[in-house]
Protein backbone atom coordinates (compact mmCIF):
# COMPACT_ATOMS: atom_id res chain seq x y z
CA UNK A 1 0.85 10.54 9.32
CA UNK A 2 -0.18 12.79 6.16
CA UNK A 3 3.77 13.15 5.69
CA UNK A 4 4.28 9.24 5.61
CA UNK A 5 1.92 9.07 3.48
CA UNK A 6 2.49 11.66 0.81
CA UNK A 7 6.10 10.59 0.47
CA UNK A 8 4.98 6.33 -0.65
CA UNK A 9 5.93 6.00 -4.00
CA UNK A 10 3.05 5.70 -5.99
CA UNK A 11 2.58 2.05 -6.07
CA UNK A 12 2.42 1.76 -2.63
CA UNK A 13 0.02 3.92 -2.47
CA UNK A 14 -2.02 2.90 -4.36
CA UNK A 15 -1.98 -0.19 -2.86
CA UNK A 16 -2.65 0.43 0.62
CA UNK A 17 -5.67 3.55 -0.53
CA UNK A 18 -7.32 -0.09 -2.46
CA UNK A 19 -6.71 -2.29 0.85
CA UNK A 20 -8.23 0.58 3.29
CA UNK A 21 -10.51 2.67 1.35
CA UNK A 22 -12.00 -0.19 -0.76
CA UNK A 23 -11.02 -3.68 0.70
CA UNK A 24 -10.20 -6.75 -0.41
CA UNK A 25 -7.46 -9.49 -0.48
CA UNK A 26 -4.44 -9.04 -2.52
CA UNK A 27 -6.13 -10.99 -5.66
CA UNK A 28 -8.55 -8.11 -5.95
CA UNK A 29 -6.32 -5.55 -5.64
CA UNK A 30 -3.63 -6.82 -7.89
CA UNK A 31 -7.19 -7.14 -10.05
CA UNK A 32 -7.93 -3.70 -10.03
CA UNK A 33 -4.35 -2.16 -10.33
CA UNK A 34 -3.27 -4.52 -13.02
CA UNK A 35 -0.45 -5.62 -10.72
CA UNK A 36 0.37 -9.86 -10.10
CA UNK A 37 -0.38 -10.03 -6.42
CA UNK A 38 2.87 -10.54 -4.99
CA UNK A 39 3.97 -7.05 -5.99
CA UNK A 40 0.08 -5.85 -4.34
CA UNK A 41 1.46 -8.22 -1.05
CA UNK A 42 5.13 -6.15 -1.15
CA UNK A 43 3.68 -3.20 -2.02
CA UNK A 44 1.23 -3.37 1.12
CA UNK A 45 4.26 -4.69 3.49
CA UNK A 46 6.68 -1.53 2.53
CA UNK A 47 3.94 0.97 2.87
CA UNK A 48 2.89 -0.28 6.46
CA UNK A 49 6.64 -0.67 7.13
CA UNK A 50 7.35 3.28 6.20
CA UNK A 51 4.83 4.75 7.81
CA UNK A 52 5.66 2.46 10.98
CA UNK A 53 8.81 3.76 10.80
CA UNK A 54 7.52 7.33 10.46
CA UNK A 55 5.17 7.38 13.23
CA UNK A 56 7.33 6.01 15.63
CA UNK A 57 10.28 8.91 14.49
């Protein structure tokens, strides 16, 4: 899991550490990050797609 996680690209990361570690809905997020909130939305969906992918590997 640390793997998956170290290799997101930053903006993914960043994303997902805002959804779990702080909360909130996309708005908020894209809020924080300075990022419109359908990147936040993609940005969430590839990061939970990579490290599905990783942890089922």
């Amino acid at each position: 899991m640390a793997g998956a996680l170290a290799a997101l690209p930053a903006p993914q990361l960043d994303a997902l550490l805002q959804a779990y570690l702080h909360g909130g809905d996309p708005a908020r997020i894209a809020a924080r990050l300075d990022r419109t909130e359908p990147d936040i939305e993609a940005s969430l969906g590839a990061a939970l797609a990579h490290i599905d992918e990783a942890v089922r590997a």
